[in-house]
N, C-alpha and C. Protein backbone atom coordinates (compact mmCIF):
# COMPACT_ATOMS: atom_id res chain seq x y z
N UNK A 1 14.52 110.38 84.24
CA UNK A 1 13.89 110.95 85.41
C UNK A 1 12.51 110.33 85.56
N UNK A 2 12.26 109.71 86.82
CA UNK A 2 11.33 109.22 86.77
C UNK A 2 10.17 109.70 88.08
N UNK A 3 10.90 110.56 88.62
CA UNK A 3 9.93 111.54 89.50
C UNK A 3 10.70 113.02 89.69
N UNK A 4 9.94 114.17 90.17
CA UNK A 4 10.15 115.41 90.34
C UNK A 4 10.84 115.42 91.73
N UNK A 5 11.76 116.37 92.49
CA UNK A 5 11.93 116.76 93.51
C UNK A 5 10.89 117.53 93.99
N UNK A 6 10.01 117.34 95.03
CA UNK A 6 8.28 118.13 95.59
C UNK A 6 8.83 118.65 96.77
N UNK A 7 10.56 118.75 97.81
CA UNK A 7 10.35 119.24 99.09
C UNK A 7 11.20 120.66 98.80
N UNK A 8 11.02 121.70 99.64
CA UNK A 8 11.87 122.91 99.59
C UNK A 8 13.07 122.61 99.77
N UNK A 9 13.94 123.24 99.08
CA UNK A 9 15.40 122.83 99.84
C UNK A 9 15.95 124.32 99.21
N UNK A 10 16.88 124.86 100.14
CA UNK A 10 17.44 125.93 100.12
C UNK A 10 18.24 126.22 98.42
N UNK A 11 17.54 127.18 97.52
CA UNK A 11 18.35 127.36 96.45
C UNK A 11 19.30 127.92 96.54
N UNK A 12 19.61 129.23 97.46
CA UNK A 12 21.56 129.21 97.25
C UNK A 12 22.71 128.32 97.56
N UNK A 13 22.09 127.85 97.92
CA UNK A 13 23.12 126.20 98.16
C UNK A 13 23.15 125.18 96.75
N UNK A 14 22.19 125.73 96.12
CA UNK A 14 22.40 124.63 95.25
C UNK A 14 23.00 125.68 93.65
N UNK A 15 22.34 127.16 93.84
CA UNK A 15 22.49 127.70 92.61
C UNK A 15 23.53 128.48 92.51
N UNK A 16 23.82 128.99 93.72
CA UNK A 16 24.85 130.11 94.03
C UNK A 16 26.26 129.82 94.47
N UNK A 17 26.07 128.74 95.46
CA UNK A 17 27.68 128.20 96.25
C UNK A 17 28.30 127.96 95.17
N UNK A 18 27.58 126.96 93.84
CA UNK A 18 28.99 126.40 92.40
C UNK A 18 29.26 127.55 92.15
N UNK A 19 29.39 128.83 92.57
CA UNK A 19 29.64 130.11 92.12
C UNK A 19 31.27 130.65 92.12
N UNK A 20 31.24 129.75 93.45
CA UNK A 20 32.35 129.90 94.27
C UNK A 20 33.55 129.37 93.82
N UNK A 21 33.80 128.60 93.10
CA UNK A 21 34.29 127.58 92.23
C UNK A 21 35.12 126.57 93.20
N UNK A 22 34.35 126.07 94.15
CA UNK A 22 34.69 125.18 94.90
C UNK A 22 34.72 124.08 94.97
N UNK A 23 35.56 123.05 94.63
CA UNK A 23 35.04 121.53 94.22
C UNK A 23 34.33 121.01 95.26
N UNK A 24 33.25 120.02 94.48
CA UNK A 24 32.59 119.16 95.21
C UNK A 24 33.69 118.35 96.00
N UNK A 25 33.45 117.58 97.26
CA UNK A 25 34.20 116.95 97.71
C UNK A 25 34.89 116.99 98.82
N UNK A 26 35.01 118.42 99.13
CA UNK A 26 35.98 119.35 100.11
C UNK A 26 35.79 118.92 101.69
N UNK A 27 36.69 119.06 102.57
CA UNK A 27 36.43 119.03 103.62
C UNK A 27 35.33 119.25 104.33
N UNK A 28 35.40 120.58 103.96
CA UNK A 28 34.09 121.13 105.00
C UNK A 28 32.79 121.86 103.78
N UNK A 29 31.46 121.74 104.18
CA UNK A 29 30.65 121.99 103.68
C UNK A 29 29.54 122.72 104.21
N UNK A 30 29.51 123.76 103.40
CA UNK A 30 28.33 124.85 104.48
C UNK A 30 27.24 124.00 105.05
N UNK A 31 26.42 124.15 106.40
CA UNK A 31 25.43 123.44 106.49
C UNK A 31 24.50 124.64 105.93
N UNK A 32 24.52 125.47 105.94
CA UNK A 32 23.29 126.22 105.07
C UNK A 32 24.29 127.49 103.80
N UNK A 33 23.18 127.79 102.97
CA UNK A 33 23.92 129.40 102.63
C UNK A 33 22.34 130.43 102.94
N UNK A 34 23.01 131.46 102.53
CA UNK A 34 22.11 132.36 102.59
C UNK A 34 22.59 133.87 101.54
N UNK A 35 21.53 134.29 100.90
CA UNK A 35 21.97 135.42 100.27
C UNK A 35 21.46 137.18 100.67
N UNK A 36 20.73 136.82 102.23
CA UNK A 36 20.91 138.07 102.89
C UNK A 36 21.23 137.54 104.50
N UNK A 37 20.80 138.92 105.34
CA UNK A 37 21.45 138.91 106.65
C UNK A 37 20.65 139.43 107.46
N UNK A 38 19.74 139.28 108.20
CA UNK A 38 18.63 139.98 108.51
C UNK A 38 18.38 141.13 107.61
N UNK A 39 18.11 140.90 106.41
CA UNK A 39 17.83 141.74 105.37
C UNK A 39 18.87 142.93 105.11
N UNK A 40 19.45 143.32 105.69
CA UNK A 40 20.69 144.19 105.53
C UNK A 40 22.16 144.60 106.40
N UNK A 41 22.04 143.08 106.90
CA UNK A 41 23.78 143.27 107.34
C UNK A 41 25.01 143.35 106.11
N UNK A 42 24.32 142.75 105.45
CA UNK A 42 25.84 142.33 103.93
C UNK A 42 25.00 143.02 103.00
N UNK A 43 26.10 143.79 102.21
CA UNK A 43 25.85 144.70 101.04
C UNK A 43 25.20 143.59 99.99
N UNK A 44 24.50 143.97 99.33
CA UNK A 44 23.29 143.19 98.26
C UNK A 44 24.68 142.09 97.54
N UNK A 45 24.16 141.23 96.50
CA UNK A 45 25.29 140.63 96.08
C UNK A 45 25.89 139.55 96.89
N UNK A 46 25.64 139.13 97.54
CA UNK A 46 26.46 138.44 98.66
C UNK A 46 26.20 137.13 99.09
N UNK A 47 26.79 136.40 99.07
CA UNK A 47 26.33 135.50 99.82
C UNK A 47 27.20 134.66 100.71
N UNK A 48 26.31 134.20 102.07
CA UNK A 48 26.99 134.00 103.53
C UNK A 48 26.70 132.26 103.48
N UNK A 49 28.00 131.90 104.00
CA UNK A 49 27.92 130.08 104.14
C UNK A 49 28.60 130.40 105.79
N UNK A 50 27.14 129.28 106.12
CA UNK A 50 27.33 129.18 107.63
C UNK A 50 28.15 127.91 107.88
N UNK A 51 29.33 127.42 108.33
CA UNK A 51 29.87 126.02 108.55
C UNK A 51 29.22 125.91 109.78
N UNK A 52 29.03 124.72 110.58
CA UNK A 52 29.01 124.45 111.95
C UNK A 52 30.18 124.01 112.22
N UNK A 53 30.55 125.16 113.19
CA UNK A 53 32.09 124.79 113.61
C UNK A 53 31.80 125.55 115.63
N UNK A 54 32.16 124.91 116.18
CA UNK A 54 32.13 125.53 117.80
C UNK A 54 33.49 126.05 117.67
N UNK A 55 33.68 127.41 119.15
CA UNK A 55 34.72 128.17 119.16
C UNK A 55 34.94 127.82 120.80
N UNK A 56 34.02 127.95 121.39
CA UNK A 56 34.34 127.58 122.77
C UNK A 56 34.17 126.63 123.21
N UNK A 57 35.19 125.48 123.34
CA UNK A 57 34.72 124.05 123.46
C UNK A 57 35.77 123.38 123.90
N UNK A 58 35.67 122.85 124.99
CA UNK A 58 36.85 121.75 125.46
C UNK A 58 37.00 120.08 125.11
N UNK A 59 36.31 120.21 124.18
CA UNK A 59 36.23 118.47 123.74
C UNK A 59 37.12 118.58 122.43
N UNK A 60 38.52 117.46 122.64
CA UNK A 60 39.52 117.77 121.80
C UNK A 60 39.26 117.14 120.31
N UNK A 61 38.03 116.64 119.88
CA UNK A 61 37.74 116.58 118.79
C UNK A 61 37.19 117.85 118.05
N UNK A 62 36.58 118.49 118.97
CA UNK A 62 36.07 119.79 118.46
C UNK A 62 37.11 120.47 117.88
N UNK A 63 37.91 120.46 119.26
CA UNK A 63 39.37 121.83 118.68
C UNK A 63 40.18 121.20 117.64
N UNK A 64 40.28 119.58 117.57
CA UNK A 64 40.70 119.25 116.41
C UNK A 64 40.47 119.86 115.17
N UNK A 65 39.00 119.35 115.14
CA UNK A 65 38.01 119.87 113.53
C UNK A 65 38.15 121.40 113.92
N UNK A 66 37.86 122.61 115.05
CA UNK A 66 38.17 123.84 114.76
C UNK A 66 39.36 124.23 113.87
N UNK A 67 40.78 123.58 114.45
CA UNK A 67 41.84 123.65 113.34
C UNK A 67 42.09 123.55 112.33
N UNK A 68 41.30 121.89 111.73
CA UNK A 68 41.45 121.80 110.73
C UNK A 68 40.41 123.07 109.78
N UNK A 69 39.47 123.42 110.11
CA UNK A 69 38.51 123.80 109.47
C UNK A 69 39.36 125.66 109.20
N UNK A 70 39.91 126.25 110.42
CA UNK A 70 40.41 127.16 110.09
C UNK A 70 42.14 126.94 108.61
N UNK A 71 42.59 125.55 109.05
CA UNK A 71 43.90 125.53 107.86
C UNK A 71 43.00 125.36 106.68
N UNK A 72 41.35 125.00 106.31
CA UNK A 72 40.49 124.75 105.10
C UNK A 72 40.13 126.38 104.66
N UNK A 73 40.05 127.24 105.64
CA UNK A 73 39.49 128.79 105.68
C UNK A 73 39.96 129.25 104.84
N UNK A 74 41.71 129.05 105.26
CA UNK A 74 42.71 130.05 104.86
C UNK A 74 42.76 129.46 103.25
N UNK A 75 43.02 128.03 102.91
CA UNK A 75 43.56 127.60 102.01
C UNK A 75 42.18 128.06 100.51
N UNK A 76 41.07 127.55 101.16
CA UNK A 76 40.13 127.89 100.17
C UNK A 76 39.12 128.68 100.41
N UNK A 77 38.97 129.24 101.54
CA UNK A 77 37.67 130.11 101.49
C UNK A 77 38.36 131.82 101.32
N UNK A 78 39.54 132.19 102.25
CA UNK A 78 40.15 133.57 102.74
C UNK A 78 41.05 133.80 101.63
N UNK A 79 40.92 132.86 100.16
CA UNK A 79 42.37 132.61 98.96
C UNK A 79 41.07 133.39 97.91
N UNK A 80 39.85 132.61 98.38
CA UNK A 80 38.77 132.97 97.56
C UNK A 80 39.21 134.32 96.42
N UNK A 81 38.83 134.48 95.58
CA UNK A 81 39.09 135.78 94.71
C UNK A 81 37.54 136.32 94.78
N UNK A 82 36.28 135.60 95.41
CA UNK A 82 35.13 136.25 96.03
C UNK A 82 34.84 136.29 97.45
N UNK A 83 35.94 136.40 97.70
CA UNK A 83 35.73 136.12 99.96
C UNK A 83 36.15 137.82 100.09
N UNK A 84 34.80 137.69 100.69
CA UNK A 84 34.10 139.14 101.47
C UNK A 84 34.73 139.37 103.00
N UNK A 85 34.34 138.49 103.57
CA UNK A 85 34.60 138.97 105.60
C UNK A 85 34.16 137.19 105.51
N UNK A 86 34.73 137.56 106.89
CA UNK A 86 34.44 136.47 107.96
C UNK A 86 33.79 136.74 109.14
N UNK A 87 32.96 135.75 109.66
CA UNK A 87 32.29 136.07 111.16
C UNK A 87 32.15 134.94 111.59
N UNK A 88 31.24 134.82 113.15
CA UNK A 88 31.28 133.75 113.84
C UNK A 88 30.05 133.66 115.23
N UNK A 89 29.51 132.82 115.10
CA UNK A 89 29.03 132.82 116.26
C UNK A 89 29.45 131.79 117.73
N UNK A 90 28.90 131.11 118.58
CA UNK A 90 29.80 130.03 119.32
C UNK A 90 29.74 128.77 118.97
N UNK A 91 28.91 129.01 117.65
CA UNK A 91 28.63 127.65 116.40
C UNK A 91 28.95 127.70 115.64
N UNK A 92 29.14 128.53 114.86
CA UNK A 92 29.01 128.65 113.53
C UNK A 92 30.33 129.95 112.94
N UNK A 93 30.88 128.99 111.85
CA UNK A 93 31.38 130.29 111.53
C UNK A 93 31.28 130.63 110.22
N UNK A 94 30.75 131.75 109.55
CA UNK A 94 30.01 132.51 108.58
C UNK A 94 31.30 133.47 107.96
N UNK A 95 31.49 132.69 106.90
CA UNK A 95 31.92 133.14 105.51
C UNK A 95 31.22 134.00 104.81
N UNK A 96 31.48 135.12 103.69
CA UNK A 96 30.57 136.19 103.70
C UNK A 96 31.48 136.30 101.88
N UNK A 97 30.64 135.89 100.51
CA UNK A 97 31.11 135.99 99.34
C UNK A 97 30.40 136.91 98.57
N UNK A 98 31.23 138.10 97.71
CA UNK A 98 30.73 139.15 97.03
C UNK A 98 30.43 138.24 95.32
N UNK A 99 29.28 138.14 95.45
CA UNK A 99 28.79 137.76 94.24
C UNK A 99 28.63 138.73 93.21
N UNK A 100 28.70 140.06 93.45
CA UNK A 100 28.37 140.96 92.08
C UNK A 100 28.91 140.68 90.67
N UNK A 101 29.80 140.06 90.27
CA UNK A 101 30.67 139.47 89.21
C UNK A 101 29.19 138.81 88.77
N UNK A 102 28.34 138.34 89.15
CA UNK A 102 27.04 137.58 89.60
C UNK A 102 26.09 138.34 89.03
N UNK A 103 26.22 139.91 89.51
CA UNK A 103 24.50 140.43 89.90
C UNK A 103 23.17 140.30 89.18
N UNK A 104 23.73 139.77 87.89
CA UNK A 104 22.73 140.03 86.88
C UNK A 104 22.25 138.53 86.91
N UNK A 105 22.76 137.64 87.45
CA UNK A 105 22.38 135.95 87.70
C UNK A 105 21.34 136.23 88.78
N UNK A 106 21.92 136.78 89.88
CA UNK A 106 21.52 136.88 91.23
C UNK A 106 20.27 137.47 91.35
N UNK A 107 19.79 138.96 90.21
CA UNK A 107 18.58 138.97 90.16
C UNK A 107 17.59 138.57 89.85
N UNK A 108 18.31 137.84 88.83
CA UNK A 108 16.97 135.98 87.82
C UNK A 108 16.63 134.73 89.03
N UNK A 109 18.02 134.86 90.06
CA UNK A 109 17.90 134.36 91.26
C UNK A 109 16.64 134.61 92.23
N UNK A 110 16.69 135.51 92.71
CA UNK A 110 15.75 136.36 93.18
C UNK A 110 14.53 135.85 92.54
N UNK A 111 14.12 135.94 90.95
CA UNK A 111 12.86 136.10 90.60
C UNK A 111 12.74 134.69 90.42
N UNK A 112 13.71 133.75 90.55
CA UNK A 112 12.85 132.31 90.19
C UNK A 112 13.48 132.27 89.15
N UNK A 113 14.39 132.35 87.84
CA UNK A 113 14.15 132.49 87.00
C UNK A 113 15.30 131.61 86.44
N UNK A 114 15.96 130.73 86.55
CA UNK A 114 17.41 129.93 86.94
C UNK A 114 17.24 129.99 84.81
N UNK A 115 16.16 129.38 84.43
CA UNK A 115 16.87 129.44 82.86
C UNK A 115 17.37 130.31 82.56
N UNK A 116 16.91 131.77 82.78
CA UNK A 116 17.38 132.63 82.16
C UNK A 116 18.76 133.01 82.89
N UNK A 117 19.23 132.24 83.68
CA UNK A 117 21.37 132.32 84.24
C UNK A 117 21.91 132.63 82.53
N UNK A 118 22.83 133.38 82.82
CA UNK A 118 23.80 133.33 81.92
C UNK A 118 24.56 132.17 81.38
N UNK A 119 24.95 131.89 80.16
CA UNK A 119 25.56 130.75 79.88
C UNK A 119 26.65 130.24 80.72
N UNK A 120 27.40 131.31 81.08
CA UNK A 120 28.90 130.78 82.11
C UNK A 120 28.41 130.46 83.36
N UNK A 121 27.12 131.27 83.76
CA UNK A 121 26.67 130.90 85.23
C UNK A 121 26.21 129.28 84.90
N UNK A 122 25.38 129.18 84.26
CA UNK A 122 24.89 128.09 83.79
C UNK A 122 26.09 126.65 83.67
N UNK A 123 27.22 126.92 82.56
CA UNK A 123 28.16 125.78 83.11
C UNK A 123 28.92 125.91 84.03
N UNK A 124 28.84 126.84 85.18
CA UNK A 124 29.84 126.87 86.22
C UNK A 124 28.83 125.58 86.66
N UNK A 125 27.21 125.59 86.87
CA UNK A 125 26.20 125.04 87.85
C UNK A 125 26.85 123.81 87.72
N UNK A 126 26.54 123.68 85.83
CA UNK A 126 26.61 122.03 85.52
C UNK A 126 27.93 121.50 85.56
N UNK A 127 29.29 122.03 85.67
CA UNK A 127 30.28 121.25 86.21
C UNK A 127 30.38 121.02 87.35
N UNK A 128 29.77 121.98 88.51
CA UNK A 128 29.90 121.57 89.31
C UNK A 128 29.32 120.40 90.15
N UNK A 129 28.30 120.27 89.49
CA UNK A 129 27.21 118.97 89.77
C UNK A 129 27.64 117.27 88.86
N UNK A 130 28.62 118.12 88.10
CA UNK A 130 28.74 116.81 87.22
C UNK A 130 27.44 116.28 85.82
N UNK A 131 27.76 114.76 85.08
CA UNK A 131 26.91 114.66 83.89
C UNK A 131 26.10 113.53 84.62
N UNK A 132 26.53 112.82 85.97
CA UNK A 132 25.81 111.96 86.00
C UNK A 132 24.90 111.57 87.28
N UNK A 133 23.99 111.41 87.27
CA UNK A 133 23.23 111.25 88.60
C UNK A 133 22.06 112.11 88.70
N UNK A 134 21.34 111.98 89.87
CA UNK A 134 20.03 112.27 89.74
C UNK A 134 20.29 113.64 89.73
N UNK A 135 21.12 113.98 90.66
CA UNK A 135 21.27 115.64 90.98
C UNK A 135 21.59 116.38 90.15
N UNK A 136 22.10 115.95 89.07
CA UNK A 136 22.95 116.35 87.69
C UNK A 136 21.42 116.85 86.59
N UNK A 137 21.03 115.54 86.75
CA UNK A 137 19.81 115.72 85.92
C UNK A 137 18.53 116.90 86.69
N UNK A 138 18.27 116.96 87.94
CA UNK A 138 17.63 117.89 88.49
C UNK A 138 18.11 118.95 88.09
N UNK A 139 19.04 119.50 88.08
CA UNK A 139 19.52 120.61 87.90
C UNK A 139 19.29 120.83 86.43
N UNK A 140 19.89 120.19 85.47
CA UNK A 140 19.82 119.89 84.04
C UNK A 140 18.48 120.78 83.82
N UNK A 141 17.44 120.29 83.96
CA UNK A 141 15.86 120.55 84.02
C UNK A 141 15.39 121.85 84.77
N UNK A 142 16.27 122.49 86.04
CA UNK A 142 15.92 123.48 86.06
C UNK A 142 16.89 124.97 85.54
N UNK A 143 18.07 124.34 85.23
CA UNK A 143 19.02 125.13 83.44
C UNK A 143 18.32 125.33 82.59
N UNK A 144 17.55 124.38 82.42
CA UNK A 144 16.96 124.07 80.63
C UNK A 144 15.99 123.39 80.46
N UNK A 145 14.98 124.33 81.02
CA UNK A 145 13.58 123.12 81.23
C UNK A 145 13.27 122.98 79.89
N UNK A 146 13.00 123.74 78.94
CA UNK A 146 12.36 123.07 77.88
C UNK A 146 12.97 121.87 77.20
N UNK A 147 13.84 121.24 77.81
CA UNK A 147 14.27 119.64 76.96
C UNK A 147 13.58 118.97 78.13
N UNK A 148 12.85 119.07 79.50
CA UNK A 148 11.98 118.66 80.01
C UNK A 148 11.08 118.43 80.55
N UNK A 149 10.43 119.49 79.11
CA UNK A 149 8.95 119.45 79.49
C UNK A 149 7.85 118.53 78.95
N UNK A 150 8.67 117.35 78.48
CA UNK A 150 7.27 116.21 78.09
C UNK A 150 7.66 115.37 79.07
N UNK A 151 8.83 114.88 79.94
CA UNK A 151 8.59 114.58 80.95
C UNK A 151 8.51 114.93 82.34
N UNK A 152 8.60 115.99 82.67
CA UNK A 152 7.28 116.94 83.83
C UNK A 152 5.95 116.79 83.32
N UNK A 153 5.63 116.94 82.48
CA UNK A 153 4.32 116.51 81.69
C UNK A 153 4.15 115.42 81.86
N UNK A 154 4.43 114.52 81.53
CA UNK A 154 3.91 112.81 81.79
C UNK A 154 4.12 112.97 83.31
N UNK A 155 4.90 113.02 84.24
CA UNK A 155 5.25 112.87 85.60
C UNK A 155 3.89 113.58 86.47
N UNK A 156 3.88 114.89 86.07
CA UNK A 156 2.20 115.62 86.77
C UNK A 156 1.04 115.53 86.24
N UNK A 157 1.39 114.83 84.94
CA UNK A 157 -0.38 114.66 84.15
C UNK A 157 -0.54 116.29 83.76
N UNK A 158 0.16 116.54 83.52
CA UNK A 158 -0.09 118.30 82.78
C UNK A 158 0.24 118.25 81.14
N UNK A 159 -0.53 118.74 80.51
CA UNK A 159 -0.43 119.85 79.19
C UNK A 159 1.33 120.24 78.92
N UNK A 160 1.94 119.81 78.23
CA UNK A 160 3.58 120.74 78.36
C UNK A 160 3.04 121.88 77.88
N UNK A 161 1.90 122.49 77.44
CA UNK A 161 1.65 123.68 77.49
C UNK A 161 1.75 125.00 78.44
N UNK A 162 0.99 124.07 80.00
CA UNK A 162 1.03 124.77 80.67
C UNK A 162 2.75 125.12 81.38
N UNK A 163 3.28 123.89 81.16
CA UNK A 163 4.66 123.62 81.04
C UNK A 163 5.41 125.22 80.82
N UNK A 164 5.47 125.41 79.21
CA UNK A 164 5.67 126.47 78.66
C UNK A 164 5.10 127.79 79.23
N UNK A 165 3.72 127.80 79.30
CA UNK A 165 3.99 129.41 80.16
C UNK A 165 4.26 129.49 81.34
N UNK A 166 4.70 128.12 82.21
CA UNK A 166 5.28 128.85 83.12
C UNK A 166 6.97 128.97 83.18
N UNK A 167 7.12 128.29 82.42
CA UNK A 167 8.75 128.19 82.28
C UNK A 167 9.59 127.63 82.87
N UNK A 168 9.52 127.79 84.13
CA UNK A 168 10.56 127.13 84.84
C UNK A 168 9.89 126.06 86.03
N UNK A 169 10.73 125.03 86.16
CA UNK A 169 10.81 123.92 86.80
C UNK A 169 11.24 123.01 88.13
N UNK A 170 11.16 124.95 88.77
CA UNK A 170 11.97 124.97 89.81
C UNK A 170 11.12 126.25 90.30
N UNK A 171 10.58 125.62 91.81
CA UNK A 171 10.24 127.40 92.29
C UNK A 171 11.07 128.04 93.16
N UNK A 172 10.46 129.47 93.16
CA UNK A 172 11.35 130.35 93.12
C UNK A 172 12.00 130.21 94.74
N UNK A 173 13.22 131.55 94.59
CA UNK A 173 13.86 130.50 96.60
C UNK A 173 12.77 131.26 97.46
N UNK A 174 12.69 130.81 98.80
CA UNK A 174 11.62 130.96 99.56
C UNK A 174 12.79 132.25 100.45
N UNK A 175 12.45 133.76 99.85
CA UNK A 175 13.38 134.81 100.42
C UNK A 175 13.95 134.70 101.86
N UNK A 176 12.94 134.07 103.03
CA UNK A 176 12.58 134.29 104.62
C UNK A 176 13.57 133.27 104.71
N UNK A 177 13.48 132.07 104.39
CA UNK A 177 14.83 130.98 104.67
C UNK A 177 16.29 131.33 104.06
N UNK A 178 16.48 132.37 103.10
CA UNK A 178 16.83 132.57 102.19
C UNK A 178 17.88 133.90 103.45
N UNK A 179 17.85 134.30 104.15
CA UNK A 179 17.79 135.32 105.15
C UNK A 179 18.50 134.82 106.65
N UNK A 180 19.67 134.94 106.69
CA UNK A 180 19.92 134.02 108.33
C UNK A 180 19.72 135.54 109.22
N UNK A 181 19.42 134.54 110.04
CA UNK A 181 18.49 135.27 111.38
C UNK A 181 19.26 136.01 112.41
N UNK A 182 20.62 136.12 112.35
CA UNK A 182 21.23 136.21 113.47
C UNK A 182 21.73 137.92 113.42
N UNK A 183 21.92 138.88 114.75
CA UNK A 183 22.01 139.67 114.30
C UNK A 183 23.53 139.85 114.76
N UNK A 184 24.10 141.45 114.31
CA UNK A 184 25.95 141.70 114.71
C UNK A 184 26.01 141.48 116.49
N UNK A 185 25.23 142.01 116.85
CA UNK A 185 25.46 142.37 118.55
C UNK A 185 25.39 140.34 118.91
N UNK A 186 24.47 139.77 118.52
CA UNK A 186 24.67 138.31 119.00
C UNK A 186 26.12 137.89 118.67
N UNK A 187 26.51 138.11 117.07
CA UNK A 187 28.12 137.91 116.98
C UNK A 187 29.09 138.64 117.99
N UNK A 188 28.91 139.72 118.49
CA UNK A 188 30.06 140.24 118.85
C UNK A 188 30.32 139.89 119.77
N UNK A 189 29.04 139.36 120.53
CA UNK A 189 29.44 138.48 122.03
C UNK A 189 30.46 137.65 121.89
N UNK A 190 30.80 136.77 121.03
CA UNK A 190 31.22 135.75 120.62
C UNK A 190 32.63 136.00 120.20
N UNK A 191 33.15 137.21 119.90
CA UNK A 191 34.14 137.39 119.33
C UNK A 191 35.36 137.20 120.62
């Protein structure tokens, strides 16, 4: 590793979706997740993957990919053994997964706290990311920062001291992005 990741990027997408036990690779891929709903549409525990998919649309590539994306729904998202509900807007359609099997990850989630994941949460992360590549190793470091804290240390010119009390190597998710915006009455138009 020869530099840090410095931009925000959404952590349930990166900590929570391998949850799902979904292989990398798949057809379709959430463009965001989220682990609330304007703060209390979905029972705590949860977390919502928005696809971009249109519903009302006369361009036959659209309704193509709508199809395919609904025969991807059924096969791996609605088979899920954590698939909650489904919803939709005239973009988007929002998958809804009961993480409580989770909850005790989900609250270290919450606090920032990714070392302290449980061991199984922990290798669900790292298979799902794989052993090799940068992303592998990012993650690696925020699993198990203390195997890299002399190089975060050399990389910021810091003490691995200060390293150590703060622990982790990864900040915490930013709750407000963390939160999709949309409320039921905008969905129901749509239905």
């Amino acid at each position: 590793m020869k530099q840090i990741y410095r931009s925000y990027f959404q952590k349930s997408k990166v900590f929570l979706y391998p949850l799902l036990g979904i292989k990398k690779g798949v057809r379709f891929v959430p463009i965001e997740t989220y682990i609330e709903w304007n703060h209390s549409i979905v029972p705590e525990n949860m977390l919502v993957c928005a696809y971009a998919i249109k519903q009302n649309t006369n361009d036959q590539e659209e309704i193509k990919r709508k199809k395919e994306f609904d025969a991807f729904s059924k096969q791996y998202l609605e088979k899920n053994e954590l698939y909650h509900s489904k919803h939709h807007t005239n973009n988007l359609e929002l998958i809804v997964f009961d993480l409580s099997f989770f909850k005790n990850d989900l609250k270290k989630f919450k606090e920032g706290k990714y070392s302290e994941f449980s061991l199984i949460t922990k290798r669900i992360i790292m298979e799902f990311f794989g052993n090799k590549g940068t992303i592998s190793e990012y993650m690696e470091s925020y699993l198990y920062p203390e195997k890299y804290y002399d190089i975060y240390s050399n990389i910021l010119n810091i003490p691995i001291s200060t390293l150590e009390e703060v622990k982790e190597l990864c900040d915490k998710p930013d709750l407000n992005k963390e939160d999709f915006k949309k409320s039921i009455i905008e969905l129901e138009l749509f239905k």
